[in-house]
Protein backbone atom coordinates (compact mmCIF):
# COMPACT_ATOMS: atom_id res chain seq x y z
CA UNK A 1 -24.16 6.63 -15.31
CA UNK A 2 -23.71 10.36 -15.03
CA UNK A 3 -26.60 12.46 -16.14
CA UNK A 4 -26.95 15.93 -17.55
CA UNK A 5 -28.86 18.02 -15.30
CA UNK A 6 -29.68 21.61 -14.76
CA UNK A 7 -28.70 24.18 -16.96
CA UNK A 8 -26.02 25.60 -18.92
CA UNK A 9 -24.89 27.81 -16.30
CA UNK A 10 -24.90 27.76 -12.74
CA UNK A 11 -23.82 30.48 -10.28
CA UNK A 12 -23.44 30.00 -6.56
CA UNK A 13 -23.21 32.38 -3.59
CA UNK A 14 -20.17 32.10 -1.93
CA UNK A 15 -20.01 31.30 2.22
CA UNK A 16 -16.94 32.85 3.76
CA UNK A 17 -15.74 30.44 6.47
CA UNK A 18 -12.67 31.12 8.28
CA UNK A 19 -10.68 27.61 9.00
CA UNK A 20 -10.89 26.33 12.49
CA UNK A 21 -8.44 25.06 14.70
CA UNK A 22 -10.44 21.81 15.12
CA UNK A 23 -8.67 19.81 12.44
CA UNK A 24 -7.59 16.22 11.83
CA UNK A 25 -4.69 14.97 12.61
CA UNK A 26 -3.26 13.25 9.58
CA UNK A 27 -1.54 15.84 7.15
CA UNK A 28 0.31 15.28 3.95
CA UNK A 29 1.61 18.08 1.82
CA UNK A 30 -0.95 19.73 -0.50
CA UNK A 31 -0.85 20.48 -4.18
CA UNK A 32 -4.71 22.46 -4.65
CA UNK A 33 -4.51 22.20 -8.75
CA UNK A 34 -3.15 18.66 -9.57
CA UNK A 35 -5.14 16.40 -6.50
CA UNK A 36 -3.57 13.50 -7.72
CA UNK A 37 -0.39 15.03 -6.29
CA UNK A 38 -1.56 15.03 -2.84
CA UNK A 39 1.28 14.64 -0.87
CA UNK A 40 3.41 11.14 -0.06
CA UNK A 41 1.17 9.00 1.88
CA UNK A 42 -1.79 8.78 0.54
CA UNK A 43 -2.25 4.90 1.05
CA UNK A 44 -5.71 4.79 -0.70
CA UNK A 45 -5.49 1.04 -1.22
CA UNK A 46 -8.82 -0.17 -2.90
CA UNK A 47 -9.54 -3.87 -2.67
CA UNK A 48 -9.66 -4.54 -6.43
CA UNK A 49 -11.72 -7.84 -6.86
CA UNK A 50 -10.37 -9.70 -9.66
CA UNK A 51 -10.86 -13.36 -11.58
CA UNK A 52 -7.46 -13.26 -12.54
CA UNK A 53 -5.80 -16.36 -13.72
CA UNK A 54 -2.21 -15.38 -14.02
CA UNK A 55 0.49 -17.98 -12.43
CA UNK A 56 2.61 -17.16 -9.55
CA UNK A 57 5.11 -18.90 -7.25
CA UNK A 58 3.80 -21.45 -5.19
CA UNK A 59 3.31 -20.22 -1.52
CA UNK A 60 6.43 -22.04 0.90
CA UNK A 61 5.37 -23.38 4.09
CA UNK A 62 6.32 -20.85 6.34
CA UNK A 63 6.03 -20.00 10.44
CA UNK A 64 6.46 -16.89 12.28
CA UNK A 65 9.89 -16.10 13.00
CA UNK A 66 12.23 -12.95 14.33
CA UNK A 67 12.14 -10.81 10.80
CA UNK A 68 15.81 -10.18 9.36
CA UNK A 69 16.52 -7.61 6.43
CA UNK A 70 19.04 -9.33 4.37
CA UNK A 71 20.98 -6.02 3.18
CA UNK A 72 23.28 -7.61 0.22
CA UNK A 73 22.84 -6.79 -3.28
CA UNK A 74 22.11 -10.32 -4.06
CA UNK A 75 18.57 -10.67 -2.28
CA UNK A 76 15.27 -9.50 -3.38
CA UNK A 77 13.03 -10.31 -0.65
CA UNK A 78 12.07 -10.15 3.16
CA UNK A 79 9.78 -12.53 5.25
CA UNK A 80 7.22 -10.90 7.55
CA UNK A 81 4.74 -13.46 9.46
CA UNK A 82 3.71 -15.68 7.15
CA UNK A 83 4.43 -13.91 3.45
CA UNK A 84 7.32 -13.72 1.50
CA UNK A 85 7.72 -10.31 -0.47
CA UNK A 86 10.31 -10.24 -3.33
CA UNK A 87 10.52 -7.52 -6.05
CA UNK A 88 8.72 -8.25 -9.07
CA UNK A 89 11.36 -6.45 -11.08
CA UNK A 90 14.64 -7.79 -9.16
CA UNK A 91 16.26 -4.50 -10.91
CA UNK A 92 13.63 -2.02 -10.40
CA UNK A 93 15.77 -0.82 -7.08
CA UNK A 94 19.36 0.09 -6.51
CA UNK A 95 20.77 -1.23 -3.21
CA UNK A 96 20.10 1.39 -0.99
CA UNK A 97 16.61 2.17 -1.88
CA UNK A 98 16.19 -2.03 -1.60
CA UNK A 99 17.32 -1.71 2.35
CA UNK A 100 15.66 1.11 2.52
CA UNK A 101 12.20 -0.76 1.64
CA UNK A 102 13.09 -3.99 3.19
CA UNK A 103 13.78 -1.80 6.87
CA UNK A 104 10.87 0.23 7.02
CA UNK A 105 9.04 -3.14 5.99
CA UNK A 106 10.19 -4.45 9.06
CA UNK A 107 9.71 -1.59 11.18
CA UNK A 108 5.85 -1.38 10.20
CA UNK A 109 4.95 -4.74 10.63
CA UNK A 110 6.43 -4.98 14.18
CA UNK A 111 4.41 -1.82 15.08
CA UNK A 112 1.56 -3.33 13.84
CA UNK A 113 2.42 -6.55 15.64
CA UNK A 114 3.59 -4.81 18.93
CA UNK A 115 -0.37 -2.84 18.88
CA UNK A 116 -2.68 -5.81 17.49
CA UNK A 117 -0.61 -8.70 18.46
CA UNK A 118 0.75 -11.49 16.19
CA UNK A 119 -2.28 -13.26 15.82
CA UNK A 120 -4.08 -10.18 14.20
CA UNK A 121 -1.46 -9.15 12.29
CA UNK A 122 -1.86 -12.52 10.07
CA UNK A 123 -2.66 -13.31 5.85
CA UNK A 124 -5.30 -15.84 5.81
CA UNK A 125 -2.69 -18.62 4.31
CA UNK A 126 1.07 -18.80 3.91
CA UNK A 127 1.62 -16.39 0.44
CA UNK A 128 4.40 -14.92 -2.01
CA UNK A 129 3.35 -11.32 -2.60
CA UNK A 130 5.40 -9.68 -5.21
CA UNK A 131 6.29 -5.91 -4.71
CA UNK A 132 5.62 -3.65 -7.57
CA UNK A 133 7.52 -0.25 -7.83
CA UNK A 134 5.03 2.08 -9.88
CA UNK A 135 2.97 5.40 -9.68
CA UNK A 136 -1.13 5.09 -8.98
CA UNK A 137 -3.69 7.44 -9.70
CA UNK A 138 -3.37 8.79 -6.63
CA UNK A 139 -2.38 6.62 -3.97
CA UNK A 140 1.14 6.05 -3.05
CA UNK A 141 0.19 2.30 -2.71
CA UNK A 142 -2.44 -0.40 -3.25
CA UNK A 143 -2.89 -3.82 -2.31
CA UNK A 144 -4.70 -6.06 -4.83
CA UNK A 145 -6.28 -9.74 -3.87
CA UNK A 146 -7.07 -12.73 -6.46
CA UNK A 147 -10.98 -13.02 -5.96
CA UNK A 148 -13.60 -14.26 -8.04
CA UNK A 149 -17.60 -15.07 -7.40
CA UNK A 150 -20.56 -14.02 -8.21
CA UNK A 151 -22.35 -10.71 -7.46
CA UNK A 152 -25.32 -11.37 -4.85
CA UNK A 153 -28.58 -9.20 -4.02
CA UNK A 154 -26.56 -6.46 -2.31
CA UNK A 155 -24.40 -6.15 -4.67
CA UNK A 156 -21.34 -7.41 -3.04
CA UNK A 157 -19.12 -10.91 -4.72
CA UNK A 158 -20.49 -14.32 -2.87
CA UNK A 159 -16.73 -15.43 -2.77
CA UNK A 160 -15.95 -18.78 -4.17
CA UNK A 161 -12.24 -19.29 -3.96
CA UNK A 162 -9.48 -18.24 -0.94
CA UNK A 163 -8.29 -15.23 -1.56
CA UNK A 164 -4.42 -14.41 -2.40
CA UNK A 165 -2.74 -11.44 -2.47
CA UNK A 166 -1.91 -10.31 -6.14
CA UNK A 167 0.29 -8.00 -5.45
CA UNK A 168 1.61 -4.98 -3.15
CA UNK A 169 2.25 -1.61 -5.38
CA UNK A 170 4.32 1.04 -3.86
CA UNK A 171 5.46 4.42 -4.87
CA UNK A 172 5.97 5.33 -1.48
CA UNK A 173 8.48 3.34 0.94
CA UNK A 174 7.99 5.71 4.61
CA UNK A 175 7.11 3.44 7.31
CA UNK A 176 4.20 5.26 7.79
CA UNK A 177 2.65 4.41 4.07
CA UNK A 178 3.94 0.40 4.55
CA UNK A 179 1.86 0.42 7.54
CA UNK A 180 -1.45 1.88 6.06
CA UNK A 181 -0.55 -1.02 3.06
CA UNK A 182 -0.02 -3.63 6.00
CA UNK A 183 -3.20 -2.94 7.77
CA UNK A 184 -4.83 -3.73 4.41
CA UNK A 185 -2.82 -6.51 3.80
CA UNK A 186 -2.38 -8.25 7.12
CA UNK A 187 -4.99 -6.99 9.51
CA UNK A 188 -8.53 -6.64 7.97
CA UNK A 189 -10.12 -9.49 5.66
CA UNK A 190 -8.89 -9.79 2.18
CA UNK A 191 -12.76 -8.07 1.79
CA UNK A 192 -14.56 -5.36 3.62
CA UNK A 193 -17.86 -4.61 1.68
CA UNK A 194 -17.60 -0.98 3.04
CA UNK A 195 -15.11 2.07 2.37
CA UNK A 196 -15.84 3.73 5.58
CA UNK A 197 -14.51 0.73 7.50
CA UNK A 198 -11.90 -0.20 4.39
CA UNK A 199 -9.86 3.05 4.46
CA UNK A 200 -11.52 4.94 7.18
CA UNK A 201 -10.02 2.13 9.57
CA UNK A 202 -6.79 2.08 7.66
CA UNK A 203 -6.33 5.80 8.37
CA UNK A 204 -7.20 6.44 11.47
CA UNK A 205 -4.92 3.07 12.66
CA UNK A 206 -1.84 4.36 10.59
CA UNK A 207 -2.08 8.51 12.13
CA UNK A 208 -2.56 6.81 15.75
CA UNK A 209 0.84 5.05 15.20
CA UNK A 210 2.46 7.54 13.21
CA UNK A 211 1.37 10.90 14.27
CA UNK A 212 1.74 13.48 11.59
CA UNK A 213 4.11 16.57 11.42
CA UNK A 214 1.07 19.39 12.66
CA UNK A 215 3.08 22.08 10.60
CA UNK A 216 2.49 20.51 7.02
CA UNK A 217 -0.80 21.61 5.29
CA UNK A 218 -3.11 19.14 4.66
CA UNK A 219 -6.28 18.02 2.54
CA UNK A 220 -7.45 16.85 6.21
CA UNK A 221 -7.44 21.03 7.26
CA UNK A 222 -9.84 21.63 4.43
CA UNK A 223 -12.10 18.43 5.51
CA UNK A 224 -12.06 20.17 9.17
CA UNK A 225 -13.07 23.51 7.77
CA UNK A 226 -16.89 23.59 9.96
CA UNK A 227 -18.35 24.83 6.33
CA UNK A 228 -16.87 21.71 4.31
CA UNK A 229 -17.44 19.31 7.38
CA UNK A 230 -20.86 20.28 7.70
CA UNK A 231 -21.28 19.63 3.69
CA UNK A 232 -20.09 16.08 3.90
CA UNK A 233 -22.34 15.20 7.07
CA UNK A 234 -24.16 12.89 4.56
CA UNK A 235 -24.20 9.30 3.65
CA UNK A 236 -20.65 8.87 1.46
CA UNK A 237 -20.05 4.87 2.20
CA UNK A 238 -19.94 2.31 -0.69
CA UNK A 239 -17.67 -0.60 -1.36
CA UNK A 240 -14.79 -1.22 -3.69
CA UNK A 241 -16.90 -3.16 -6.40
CA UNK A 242 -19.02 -0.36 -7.01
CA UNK A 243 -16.04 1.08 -8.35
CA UNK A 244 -15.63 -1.16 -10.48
CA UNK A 245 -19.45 -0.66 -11.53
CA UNK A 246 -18.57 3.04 -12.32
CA UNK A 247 -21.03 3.79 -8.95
CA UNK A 248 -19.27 5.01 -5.36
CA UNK A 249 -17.54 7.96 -5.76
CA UNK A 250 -15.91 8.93 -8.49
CA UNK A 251 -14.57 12.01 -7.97
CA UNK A 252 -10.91 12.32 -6.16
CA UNK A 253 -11.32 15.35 -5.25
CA UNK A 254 -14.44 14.23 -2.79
CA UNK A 255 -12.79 10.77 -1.81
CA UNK A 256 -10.36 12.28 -0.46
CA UNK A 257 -12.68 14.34 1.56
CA UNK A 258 -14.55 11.64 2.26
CA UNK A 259 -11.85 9.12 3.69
CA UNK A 260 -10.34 12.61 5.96
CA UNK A 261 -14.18 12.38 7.18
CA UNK A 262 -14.63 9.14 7.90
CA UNK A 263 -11.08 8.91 10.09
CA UNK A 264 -11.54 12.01 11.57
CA UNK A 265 -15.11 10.29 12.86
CA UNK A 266 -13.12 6.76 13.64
CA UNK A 267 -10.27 8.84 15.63
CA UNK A 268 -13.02 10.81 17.53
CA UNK A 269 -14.43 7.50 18.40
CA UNK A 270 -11.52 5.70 19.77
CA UNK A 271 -11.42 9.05 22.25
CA UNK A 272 -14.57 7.29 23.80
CA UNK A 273 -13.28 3.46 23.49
CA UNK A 274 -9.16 3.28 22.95
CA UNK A 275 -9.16 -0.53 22.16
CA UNK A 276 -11.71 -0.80 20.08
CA UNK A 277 -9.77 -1.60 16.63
CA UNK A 278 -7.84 -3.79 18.93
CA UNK A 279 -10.88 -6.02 20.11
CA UNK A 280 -12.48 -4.91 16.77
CA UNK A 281 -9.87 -6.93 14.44
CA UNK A 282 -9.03 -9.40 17.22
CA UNK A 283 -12.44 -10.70 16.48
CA UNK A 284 -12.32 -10.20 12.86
CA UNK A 285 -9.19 -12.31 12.91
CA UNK A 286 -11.09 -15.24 14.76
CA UNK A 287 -13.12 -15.05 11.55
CA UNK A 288 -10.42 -15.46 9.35
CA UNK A 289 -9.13 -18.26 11.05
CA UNK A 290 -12.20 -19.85 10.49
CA UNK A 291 -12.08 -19.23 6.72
CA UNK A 292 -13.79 -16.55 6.28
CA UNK A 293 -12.60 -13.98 3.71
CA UNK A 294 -15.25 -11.26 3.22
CA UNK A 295 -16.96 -9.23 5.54
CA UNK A 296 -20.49 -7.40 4.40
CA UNK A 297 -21.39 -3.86 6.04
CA UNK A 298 -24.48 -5.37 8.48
CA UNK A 299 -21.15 -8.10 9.20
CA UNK A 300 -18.98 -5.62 10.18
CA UNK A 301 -21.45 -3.13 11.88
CA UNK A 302 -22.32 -6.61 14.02
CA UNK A 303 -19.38 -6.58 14.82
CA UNK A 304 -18.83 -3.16 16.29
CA UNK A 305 -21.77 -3.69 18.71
CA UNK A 306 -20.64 -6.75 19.58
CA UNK A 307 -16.92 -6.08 20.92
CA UNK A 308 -17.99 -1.97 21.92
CA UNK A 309 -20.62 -0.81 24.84
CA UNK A 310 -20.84 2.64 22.91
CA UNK A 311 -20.38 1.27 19.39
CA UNK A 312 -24.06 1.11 18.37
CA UNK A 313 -25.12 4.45 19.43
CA UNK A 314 -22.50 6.06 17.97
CA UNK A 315 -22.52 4.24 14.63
CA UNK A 316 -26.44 5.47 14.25
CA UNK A 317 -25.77 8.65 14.84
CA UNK A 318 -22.55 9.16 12.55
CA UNK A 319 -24.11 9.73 9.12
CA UNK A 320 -20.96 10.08 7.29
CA UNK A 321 -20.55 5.88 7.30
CA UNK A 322 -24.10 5.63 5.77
CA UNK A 323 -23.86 4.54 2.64
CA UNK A 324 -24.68 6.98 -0.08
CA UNK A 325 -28.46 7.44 -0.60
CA UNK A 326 -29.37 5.37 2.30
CA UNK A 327 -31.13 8.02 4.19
CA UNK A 328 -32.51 9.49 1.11
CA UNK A 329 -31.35 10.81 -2.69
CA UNK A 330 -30.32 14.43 -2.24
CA UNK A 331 -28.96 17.12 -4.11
CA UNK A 332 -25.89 18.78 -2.90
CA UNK A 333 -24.19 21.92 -3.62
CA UNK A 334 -22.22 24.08 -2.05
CA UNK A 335 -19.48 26.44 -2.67
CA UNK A 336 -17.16 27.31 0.33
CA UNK A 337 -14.33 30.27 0.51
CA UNK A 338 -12.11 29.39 3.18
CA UNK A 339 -10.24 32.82 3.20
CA UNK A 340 -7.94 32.55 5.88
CA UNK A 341 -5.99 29.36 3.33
CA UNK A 342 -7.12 31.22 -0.18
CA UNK A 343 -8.77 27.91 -1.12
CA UNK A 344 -12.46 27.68 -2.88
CA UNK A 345 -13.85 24.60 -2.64
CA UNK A 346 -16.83 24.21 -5.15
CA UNK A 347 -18.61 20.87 -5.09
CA UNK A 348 -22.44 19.78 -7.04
CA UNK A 349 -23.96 16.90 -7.43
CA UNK A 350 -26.99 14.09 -6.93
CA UNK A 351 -27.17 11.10 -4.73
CA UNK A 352 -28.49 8.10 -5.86
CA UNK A 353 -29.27 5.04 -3.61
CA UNK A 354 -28.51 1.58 -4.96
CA UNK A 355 -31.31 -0.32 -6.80
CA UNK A 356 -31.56 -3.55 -7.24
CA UNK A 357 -34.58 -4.49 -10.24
CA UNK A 358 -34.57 -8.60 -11.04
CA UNK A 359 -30.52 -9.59 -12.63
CA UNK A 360 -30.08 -5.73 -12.78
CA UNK A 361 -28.32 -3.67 -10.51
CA UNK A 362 -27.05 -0.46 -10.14
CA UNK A 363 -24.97 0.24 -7.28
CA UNK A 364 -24.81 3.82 -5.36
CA UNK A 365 -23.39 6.83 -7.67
CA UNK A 366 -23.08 10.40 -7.89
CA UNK A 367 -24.62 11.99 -10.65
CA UNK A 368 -23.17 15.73 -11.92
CA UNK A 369 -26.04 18.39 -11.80
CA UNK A 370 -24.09 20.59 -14.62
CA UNK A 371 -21.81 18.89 -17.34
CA UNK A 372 -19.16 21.82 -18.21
CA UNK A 373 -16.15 23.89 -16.99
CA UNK A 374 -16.05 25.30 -13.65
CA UNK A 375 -15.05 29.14 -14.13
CA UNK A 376 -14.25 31.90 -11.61
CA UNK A 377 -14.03 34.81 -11.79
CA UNK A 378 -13.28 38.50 -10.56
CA UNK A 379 -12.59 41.73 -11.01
CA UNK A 380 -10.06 42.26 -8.18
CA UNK A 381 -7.40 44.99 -9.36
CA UNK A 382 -9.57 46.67 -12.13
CA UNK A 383 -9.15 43.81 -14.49
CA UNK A 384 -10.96 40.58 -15.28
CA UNK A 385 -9.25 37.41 -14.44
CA UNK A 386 -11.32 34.18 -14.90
CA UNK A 387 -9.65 30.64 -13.68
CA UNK A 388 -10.28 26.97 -14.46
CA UNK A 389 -9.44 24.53 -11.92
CA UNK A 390 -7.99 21.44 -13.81
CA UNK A 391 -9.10 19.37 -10.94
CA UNK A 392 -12.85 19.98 -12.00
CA UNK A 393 -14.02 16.65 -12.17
CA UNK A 394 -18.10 17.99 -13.35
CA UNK A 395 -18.38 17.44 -9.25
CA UNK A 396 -15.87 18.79 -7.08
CA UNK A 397 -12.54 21.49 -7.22
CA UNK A 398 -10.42 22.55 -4.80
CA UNK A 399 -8.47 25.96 -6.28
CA UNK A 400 -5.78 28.11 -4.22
CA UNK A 401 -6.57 31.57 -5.25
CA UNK A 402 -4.31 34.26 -5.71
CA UNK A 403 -4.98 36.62 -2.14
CA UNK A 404 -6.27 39.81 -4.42
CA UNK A 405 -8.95 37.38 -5.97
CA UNK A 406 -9.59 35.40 -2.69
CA UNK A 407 -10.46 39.21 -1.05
CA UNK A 408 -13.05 39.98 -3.89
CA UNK A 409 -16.53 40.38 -2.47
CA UNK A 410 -17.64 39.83 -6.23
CA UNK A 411 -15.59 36.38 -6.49
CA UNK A 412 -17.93 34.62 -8.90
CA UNK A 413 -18.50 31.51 -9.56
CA UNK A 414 -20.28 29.38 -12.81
CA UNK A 415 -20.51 26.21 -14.63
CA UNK A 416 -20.54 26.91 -18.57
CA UNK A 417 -20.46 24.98 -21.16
């Protein structure tokens, strides 16, 4: 669905924007040129809505019980509430990195339990979730449900079976990752029809409980630059299926902005009501109790308003959770030097707000406004050196400059083809 628009080339002024000391609090090491290497606990864990048929083990009966680690080379699994993980691969661990998994397991679901309470921190029904030890675009885990329906006027599945977990994949066995997994997995509905709630929730819970080290860089000091911040003071919500539609957004480079904007906006929030994911998923859990599995944004916003004083003026004035195009289509470009980290961050594109014309829809995209290569270049030292970021994604780079290049007051900037 992405169009050509514009022409051939493009330059942009540049803004100079020192960084701030206002950042966010979650911080993972940064790699600028290769943003699928974005540290180790990245945790973007889309809810992947599947018809998938495949067998698996029949779920035991089980019940709540203390949570032991067995530790011998023989076992391959660990109970936590009411799911049994096992390794998929019974060989794709040694020992030690086993225990290692199996403990910090443990040690994240008991957080989780000790902050929501046992009845929150709950699957739907009793359920065998295989582990899967594996690398993912660029999370460093994902939880994936068994879900099938059909697609309704808002473009969101009317669920017609229960929901099982498919699988947990990790690449990433901290506590801290686990946890982010877990909140997917055990304390929001096997379906949240909204991104901004999906993994801005999951963030913001996971760096409340596990505040980050404040000396590491992060892709969360670049979303806290006032210049970049400012930029993504827009409508950036959709929901996992219009990923799967080729519609949300596509790019990683501005997802990951995105989800460091729409914590930093849930963390600012819990500054004004501290128990609000508590009473937030307490009642969410009710739900699930009740059978229900999937959660549309209007449910969820209801929700807010209904267990928060503050919740509903907040909400409306917080554009970032919009969802994209919902206050109107809009072109945006920018391109942002943030001098005092030698990092340009170049971003274009079009909005477009979901249609919905008879059987056909189209969900909320981003469109590119110039197909091509990103190119900068300068002059710095006499001589002519002209970079291309190979995170260019025809909408959004992030590129660590050298200093000498980063100083040039004729730093250009283009889109050729």
């Amino acid at each position: 669905m992405s169009q050509e628009r514009g022409n051939n080339s493009t330059d942009s002024s540049i803004s100079r924007i020192e960084n701030s000391d206002n950042t966010i609090s979650r911080r993972h090491s940064l790699v600028l040129l290769l943003i699928g290497g974005l540290g180790v606990s990245m945790g973007l864990s889309n809810c992947r809505c599947q018809n998938d048929k495949e067998t698996k083990p029949q779920a035991t009966e089980v019940s709540e019980t203390p949570n032991k680690v067995n530790k011998t080379p023989e076992r391959q699994e660990i109970m936590l509430g009411n799911a049994r993980f096992y390794l998929e691969q019974p060989n794709s661990l040694p020992t030690e990195k086993r225990t290692e998994l199996f403990e910090n397991m443990e040690k994240a679901y008991n957080k989780l339990k000790d902050y929501f309470g046992s009845g929150v921190v709950m699957l739907p029904n009793n359920a065998n979730v295989p582990i899967v030890i594996g690398q993912v675009k660029i999370e460093s885990g994902m939880v994936t449900w068994n879900a099938s329906g059909v697609t309704n006027s808002r473009g969101e599945l009317d669920i017609d079976n229960k929901p099982d977990p498919k699988r947990l994949l990790l690449s990433n066995f901290s506590e801290s990752n686990i946890a982010h997994e877990f909140v997917h997995l055990f304390v929001q509905a096997p379906i949240l029809w909204s991104q901004a709630f999906y993994e801005g929730n999951a963030y913001a819970i996971q760096n409340t409980l596990y505040p980050p080290d404040s000396n590491l860089e992060s892709i969360d000091d670049i979303a806290s630059n006032p210049g970049i911040s400012s930029f993504l003071d827009f409508g950036l919500d959709f929901h996992s299926y219009d990923m799967e539609l080729k519609g949300g957004i596509q790019s990683d480079v501005l997802y990951r902005l995105a989800i460091s904007k729409w914590e930093h906006e849930w963390k600012e929030f819990l500054k004004k009501d501290p128990n609000f994911f508590k009473n937030f998923y307490s009642e969410i859990a009710k739900q699930k109790k009740g059978g229900k599995v999937a959660f549309s944004k209007n449910e969820l916003e209801a929700i807010g308003g209904s267990v928060s004083a503050g919740f509903n003026e907040w909400y409306k004035g917080t554009r970032c959770l919009k969802t994209i195009g919902e206050d109107e289509e809009a072109v945006k470009q920018s391109t942002i030097l943030i001098k005092s980290k030698n990092i340009l961050f170049s971003c274009y594109f079009q909005t477009h707000a979901r249609k919905i014309d008879g059987a056909s829809l189209m969900p909320p995209f981003l469109s590119p406004l110039v197909m091509g290569k990103l190119q900068i270049s300068s002059n710095a030292g006499g001589q002519e050196l002209i970079l291309y970021p190979n995170n260019w994604d025809n909408f959004c780079a992030l590129t660590k400059l050298p200093e000498q290049v980063a100083n040039d007051p004729n730093l250009k900037v283009a889109i050729v083809k």
